[in-house]
C-alpha atoms as a PDB file:
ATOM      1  CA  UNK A   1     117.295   2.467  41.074  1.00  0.00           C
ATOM      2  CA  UNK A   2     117.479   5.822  39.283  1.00  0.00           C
ATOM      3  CA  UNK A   3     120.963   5.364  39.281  1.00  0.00           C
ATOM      4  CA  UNK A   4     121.097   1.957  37.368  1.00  0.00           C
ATOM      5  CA  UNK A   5     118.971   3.874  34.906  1.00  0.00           C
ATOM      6  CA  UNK A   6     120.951   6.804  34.384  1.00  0.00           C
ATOM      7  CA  UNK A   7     124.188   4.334  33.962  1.00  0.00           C
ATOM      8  CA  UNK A   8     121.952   1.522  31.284  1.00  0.00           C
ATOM      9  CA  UNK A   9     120.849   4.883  29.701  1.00  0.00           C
ATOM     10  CA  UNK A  10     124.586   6.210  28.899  1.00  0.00           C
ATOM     11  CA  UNK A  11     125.735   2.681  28.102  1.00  0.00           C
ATOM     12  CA  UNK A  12     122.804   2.415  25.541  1.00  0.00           C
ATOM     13  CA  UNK A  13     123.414   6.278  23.894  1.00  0.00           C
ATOM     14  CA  UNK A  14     127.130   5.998  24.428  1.00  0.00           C
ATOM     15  CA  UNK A  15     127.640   5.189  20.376  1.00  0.00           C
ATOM     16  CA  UNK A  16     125.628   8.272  19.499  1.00  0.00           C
ATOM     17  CA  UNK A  17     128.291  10.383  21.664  1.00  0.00           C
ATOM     18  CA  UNK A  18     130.082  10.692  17.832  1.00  0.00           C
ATOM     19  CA  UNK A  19     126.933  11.923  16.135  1.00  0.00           C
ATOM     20  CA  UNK A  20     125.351  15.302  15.893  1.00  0.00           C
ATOM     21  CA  UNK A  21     122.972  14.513  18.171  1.00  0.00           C
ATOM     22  CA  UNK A  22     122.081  12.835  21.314  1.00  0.00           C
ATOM     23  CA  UNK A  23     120.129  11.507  23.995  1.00  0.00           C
ATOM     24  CA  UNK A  24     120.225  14.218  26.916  1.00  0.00           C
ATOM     25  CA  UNK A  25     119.091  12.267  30.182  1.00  0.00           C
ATOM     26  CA  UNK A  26     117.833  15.074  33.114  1.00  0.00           C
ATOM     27  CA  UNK A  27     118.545  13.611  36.676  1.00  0.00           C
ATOM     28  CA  UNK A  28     114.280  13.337  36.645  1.00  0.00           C
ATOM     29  CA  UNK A  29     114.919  10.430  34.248  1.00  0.00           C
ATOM     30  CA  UNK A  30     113.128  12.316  31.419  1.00  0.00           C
ATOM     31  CA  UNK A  31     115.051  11.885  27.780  1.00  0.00           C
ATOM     32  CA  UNK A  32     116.075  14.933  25.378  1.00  0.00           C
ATOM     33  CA  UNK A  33     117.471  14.061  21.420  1.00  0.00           C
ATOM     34  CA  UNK A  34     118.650  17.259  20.715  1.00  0.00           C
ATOM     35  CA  UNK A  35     122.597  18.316  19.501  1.00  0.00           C
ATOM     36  CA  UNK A  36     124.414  21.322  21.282  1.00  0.00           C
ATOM     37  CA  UNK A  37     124.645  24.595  19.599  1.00  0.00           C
ATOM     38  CA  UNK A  38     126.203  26.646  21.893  1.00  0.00           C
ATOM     39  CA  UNK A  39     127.317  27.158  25.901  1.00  0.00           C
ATOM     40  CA  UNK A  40     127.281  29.554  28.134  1.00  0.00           C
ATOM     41  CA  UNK A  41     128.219  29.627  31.485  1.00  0.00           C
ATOM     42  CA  UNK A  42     125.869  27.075  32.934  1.00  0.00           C
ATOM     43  CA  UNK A  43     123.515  26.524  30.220  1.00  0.00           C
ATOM     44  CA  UNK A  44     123.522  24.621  27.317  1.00  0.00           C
ATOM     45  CA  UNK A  45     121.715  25.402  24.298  1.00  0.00           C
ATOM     46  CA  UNK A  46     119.850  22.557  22.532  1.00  0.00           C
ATOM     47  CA  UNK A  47     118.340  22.026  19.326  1.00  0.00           C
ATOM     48  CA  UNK A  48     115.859  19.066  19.787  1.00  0.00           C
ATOM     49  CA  UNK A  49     115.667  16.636  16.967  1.00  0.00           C
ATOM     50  CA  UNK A  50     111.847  16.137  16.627  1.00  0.00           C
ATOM     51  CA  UNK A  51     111.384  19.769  15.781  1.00  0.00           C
ATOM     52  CA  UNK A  52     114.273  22.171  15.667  1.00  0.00           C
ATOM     53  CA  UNK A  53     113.217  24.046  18.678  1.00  0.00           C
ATOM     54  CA  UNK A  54     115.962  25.802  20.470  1.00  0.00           C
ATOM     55  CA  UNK A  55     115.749  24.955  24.450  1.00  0.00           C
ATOM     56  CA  UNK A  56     118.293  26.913  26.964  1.00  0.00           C
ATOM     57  CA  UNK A  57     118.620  23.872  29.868  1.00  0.00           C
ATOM     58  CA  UNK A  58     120.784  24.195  33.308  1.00  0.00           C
ATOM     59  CA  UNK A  59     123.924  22.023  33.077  1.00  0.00           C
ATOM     60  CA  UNK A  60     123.170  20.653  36.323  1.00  0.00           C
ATOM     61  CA  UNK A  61     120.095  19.462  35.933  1.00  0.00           C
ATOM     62  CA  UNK A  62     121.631  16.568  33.349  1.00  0.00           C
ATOM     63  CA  UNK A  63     123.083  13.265  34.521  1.00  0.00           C
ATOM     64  CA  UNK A  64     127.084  13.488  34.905  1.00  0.00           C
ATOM     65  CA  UNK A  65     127.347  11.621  31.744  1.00  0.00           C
ATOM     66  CA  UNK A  66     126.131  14.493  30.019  1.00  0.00           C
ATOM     67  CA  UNK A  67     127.725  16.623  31.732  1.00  0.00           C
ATOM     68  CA  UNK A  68     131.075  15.308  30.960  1.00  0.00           C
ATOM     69  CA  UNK A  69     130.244  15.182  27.077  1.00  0.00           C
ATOM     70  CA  UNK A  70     129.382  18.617  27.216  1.00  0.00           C
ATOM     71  CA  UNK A  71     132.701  19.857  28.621  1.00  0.00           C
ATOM     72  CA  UNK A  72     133.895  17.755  25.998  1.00  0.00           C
ATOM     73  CA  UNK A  73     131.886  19.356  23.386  1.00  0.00           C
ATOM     74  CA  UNK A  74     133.165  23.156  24.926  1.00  0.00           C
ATOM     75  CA  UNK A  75     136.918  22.062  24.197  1.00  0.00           C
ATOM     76  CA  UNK A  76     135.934  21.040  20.905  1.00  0.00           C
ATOM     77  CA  UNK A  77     134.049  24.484  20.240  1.00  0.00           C
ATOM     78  CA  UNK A  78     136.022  27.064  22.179  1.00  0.00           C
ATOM     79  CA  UNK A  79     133.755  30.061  19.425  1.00  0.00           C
ATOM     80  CA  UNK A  80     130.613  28.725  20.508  1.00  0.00           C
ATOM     81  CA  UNK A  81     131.122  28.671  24.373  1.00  0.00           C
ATOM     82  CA  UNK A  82     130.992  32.304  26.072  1.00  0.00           C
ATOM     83  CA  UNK A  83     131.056  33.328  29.243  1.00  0.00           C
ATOM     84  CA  UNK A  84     127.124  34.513  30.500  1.00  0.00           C
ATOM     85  CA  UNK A  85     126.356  38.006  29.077  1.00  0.00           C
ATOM     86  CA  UNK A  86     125.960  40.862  31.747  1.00  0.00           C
ATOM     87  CA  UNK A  87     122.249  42.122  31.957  1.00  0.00           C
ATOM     88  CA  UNK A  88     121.096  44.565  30.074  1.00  0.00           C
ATOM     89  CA  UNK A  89     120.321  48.278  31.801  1.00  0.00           C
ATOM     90  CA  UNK A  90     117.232  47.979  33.805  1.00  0.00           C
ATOM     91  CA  UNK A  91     116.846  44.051  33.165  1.00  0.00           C
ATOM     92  CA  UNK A  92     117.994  41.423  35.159  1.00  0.00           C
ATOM     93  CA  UNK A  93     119.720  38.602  35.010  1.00  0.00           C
ATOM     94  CA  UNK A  94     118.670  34.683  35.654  1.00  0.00           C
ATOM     95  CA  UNK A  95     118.511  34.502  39.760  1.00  0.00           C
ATOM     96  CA  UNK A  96     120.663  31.696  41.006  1.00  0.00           C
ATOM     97  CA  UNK A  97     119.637  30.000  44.218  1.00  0.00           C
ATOM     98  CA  UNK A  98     121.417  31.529  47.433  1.00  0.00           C
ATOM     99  CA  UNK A  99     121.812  30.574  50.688  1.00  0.00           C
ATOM    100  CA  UNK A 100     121.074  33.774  52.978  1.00  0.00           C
ATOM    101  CA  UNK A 101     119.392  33.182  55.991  1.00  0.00           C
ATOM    102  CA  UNK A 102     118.222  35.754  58.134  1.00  0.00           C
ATOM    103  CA  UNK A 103     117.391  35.911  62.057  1.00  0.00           C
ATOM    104  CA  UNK A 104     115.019  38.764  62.804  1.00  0.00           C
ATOM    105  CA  UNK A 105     115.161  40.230  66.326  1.00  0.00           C
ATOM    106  CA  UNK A 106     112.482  43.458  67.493  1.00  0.00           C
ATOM    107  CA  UNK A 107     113.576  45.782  69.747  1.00  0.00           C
ATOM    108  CA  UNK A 108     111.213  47.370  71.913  1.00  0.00           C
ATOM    109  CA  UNK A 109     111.493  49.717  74.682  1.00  0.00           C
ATOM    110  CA  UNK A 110     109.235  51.419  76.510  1.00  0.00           C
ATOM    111  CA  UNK A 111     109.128  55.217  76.902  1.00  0.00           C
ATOM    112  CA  UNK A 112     106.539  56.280  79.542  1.00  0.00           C
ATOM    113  CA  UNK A 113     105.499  55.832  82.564  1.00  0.00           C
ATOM    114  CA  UNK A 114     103.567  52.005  82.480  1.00  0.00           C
ATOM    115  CA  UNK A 115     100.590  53.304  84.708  1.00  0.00           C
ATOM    116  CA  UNK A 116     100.067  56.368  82.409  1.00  0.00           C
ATOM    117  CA  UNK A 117      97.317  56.475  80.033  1.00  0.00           C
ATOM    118  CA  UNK A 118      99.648  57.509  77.285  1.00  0.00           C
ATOM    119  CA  UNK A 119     102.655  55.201  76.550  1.00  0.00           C
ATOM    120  CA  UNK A 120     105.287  55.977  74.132  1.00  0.00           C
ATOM    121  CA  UNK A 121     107.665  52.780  72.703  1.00  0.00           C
ATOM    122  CA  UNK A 122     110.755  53.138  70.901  1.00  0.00           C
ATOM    123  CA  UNK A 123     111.227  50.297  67.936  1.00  0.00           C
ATOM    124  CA  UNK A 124     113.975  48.614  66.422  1.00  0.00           C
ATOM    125  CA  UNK A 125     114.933  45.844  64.027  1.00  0.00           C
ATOM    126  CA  UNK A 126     117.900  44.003  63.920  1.00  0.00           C
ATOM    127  CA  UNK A 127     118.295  41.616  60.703  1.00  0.00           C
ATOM    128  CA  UNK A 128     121.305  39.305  61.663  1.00  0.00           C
ATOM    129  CA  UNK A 129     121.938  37.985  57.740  1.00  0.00           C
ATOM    130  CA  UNK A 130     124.215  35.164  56.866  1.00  0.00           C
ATOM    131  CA  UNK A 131     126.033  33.988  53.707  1.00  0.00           C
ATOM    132  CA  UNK A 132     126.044  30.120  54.149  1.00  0.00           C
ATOM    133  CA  UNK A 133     127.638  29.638  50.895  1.00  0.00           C
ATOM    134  CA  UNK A 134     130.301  27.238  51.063  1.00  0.00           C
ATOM    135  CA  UNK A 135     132.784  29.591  48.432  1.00  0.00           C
ATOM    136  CA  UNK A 136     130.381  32.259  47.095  1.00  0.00           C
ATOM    137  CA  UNK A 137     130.666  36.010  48.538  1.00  0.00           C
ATOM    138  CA  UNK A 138     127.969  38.036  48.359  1.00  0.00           C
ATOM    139  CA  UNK A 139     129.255  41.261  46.868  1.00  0.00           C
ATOM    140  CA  UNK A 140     127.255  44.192  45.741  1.00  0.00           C
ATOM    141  CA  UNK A 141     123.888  43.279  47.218  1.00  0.00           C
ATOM    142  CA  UNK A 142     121.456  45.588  48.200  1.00  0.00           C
ATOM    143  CA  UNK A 143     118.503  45.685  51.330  1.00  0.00           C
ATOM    144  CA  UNK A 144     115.659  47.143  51.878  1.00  0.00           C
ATOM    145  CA  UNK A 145     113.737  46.893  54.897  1.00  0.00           C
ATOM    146  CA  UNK A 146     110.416  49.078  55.791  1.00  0.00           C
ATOM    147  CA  UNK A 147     108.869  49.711  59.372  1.00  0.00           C
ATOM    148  CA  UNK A 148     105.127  49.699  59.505  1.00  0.00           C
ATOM    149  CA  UNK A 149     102.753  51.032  61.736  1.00  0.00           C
ATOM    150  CA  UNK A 150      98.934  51.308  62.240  1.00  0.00           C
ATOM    151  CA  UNK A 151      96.212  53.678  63.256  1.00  0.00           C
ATOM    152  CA  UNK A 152      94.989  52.367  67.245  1.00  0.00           C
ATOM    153  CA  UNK A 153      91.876  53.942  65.963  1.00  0.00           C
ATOM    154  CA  UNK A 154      91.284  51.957  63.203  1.00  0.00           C
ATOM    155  CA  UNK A 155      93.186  48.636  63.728  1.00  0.00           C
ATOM    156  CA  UNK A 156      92.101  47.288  60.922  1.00  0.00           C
ATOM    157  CA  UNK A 157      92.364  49.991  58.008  1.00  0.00           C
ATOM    158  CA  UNK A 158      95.341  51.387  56.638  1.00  0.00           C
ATOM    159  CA  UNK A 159      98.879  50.878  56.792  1.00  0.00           C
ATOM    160  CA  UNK A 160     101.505  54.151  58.041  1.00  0.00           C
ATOM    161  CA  UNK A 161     104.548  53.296  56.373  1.00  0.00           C
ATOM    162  CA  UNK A 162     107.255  54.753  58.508  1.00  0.00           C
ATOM    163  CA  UNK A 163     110.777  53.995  57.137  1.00  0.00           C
ATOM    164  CA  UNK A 164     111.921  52.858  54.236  1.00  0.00           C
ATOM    165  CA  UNK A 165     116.048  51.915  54.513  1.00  0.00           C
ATOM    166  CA  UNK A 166     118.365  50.826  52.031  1.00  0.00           C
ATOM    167  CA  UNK A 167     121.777  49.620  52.752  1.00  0.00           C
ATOM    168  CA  UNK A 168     124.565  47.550  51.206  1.00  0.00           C
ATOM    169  CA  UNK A 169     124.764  44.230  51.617  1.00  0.00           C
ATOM    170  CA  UNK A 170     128.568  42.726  51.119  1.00  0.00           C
ATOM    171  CA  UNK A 171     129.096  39.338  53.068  1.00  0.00           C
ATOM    172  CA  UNK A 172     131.831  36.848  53.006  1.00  0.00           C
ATOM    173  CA  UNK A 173     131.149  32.961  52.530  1.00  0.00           C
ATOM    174  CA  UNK A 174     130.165  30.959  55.867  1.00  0.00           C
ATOM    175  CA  UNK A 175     130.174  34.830  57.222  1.00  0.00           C
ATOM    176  CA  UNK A 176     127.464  37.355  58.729  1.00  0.00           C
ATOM    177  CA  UNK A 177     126.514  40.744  59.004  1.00  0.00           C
ATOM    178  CA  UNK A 178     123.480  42.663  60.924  1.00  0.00           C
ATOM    179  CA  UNK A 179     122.123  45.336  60.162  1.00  0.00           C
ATOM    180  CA  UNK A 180     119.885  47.620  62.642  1.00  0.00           C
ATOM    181  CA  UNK A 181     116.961  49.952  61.625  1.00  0.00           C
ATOM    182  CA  UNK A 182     116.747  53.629  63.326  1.00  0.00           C
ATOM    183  CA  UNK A 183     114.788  53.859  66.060  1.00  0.00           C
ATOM    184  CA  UNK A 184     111.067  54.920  65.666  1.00  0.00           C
ATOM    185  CA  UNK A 185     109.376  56.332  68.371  1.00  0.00           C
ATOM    186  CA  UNK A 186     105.428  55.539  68.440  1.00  0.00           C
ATOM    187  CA  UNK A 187     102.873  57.087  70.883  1.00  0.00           C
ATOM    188  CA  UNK A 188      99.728  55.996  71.749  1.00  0.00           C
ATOM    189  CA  UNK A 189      96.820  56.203  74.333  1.00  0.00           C
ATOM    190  CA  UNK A 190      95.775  53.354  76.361  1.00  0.00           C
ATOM    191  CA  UNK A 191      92.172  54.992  77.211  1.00  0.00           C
ATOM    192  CA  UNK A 192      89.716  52.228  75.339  1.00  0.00           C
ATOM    193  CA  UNK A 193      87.337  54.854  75.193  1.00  0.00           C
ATOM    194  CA  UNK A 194      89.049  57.328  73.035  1.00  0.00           C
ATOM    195  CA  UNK A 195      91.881  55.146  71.417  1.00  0.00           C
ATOM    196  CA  UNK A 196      94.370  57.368  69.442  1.00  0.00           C
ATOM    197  CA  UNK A 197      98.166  56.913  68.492  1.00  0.00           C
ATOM    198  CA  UNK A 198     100.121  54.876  66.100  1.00  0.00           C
ATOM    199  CA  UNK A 199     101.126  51.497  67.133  1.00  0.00           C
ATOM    200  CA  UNK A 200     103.830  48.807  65.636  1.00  0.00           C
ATOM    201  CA  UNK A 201     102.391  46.505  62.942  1.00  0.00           C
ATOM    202  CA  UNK A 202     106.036  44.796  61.323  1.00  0.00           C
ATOM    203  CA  UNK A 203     108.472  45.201  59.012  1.00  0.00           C
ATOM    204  CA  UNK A 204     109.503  44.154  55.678  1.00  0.00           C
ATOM    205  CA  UNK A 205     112.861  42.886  54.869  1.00  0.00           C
ATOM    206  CA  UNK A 206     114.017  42.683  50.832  1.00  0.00           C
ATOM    207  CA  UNK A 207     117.545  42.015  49.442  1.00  0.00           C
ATOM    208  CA  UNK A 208     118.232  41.626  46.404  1.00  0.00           C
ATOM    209  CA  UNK A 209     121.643  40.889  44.082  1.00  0.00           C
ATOM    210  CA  UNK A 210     123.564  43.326  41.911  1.00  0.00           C
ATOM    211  CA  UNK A 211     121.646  42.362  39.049  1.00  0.00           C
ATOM    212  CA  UNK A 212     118.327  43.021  40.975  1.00  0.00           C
ATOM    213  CA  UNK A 213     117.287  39.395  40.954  1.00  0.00           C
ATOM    214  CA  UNK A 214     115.351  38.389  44.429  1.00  0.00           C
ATOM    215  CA  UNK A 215     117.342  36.783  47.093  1.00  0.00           C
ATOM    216  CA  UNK A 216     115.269  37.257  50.067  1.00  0.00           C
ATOM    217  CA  UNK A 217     112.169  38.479  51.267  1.00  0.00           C
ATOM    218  CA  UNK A 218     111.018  38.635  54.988  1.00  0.00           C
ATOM    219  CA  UNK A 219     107.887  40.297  56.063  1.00  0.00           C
ATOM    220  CA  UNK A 220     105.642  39.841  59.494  1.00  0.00           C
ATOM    221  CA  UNK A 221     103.115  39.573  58.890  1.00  0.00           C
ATOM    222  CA  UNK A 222     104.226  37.114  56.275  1.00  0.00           C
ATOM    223  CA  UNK A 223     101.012  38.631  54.255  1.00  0.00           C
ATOM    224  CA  UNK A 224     103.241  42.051  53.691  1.00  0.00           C
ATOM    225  CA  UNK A 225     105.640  39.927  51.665  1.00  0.00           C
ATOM    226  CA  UNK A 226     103.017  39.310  48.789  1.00  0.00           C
ATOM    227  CA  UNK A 227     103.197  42.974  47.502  1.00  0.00           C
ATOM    228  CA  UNK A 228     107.295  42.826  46.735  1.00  0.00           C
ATOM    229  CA  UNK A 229     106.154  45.345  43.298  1.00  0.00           C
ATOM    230  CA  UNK A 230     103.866  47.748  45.488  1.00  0.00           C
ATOM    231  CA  UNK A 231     106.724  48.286  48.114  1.00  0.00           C
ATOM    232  CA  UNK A 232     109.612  49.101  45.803  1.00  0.00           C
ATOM    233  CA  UNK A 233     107.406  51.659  44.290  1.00  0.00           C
ATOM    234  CA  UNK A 234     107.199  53.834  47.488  1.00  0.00           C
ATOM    235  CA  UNK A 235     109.111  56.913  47.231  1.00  0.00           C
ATOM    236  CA  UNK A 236     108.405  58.727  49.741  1.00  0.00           C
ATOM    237  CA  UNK A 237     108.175  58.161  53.649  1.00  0.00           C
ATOM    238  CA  UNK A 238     106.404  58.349  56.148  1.00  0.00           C
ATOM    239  CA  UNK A 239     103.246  57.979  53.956  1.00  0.00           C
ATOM    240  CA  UNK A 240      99.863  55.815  54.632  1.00  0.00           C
ATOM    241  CA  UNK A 241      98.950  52.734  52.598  1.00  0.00           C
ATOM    242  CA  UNK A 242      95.882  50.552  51.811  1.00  0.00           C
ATOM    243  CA  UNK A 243      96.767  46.932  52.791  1.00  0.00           C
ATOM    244  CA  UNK A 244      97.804  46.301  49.210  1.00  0.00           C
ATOM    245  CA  UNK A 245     100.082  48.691  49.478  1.00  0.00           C
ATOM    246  CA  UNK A 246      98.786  51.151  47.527  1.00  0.00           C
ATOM    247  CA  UNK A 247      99.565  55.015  48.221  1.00  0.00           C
ATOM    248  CA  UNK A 248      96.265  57.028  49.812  1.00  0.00           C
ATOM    249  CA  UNK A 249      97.667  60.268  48.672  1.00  0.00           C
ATOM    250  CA  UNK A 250      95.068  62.103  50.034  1.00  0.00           C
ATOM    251  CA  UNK A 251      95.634  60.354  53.890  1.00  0.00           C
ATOM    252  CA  UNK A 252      97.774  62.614  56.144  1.00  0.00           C
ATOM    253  CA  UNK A 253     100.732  60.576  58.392  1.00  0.00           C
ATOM    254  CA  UNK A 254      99.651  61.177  61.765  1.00  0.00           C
ATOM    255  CA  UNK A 255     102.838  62.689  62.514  1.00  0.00           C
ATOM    256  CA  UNK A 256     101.878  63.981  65.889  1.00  0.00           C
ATOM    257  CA  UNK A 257     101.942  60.592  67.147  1.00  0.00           C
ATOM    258  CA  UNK A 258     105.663  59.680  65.620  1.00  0.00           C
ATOM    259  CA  UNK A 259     109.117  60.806  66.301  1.00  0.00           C
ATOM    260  CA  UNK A 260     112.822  59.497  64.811  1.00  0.00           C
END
């Protein structure tokens, strides 16, 4: 149905196709008159006709019709079509959808004796990542993934932040890579009436493009994920953490209870 109204549509615009302006048509079936002032890369620049606003819309999210009239409009205009301009230092540019997927797997081993009251566990991550673009490498990406632990005294207070990685992120189309986190050593005692220690409490996974723009973000808990900002603010590691992420600069790491 919203095909025989895309096609009636261009039949009924088609004589305007001449003209200055014309009847844009988005594949939601909404209508645009505007006339093109200018392309770039994947956008087109508009200039609707009720009142002269400028409007930067995504080729692709016009019928084909439209499409096709503005590649003929490009050829027509080669000085007003130009390639997208590179970000500016420090900005970044318009994020384009990606498909990275990424498989999580812990590792965990244990370290002491299981009928001991202190038990020591050695953690890993391994973030198996895959490009499952059809064409497009990913080239000049960057990750980030944090280890997190917690207090066994205080389950519920702050956060120990206890790595903070970065690594380069450069994978082929229909391709994969994994990368593994160093191993973390927590210690803990198992005595419920004088809990002390540091135990595991996730990770956080972030990798972004070479522009900087988002293009995934992994976290368990999935809460963790919400403070993207807070987390690429951390400098310096191991350091403690309210569960907003926020530095307590005046908390010590309980170092005596972690090892690399």
């Amino acid at each position: 149905m919203r095909s025989f109204r895309l096609i009636f549509l261009s039949f009924l615009i088609a004589p305007m196709a001449l003209a200055d302006t014309r009847i844009f048509v988005s594949l939601a079936g909404t209508l645009l008159e505007a006339e093109i002032t200018a392309v770039s890369g994947d956008n087109v620049t508009l200039k609707r006709s009720s009142d002269q606003q400028t409007l930067v819309v995504k080729i692709k999210t016009l019928c084909k019709e439209d499409g096709a009239y503005i590649a003929n409009w490009q050829e027509q205009h080669p000085d007003q079509t130009t390639a997208p301009a590179p970000a500016a230092l420090g900005t970044s540019a318009p994020a384009q959808k990606y498909r990275l997927v990424c498989q999580t797997l812990p590792a965990k081993s244990n370290r002491g004796p299981a009928d001991s009251d202190t038990r020591v566990f050695e953690y890993t991550y391994n973030f198996n990542l895959s490009n499952q673009e059809v064409k497009r490498d990913l080239q000049n990406a960057r990750g980030l993934a944090l280890t997190l632990g917690k207090s066994v005294a205080e389950p519920n207070g702050d956060l120990i932040v206890l790595q903070k990685e970065e690594f380069d992120v450069n994978i082929r189309s229909q391709s994969k890579m994994v990368y593994s986190t160093q191993p973390v050593r927590l210690t803990y005692s198992q005595d419920p009436s004088s809990p002390s220690g540091v135990k595991n409490y996730g990770y956080v996974l972030i990798i972004r493009d070479a522009a900087g723009n988002m293009l995934l973000v992994e976290a368990s808990p999935d809460a963790s994920s919400r403070f993207i900002k807070e987390i690429l603010a951390i400098t310096q590691v191991p350091c403690v953490v309210d569960r907003d992420f926020k530095p307590r600069s005046k908390t010590e790491v309980p170092m005596s209870y972690i090892s690399f």
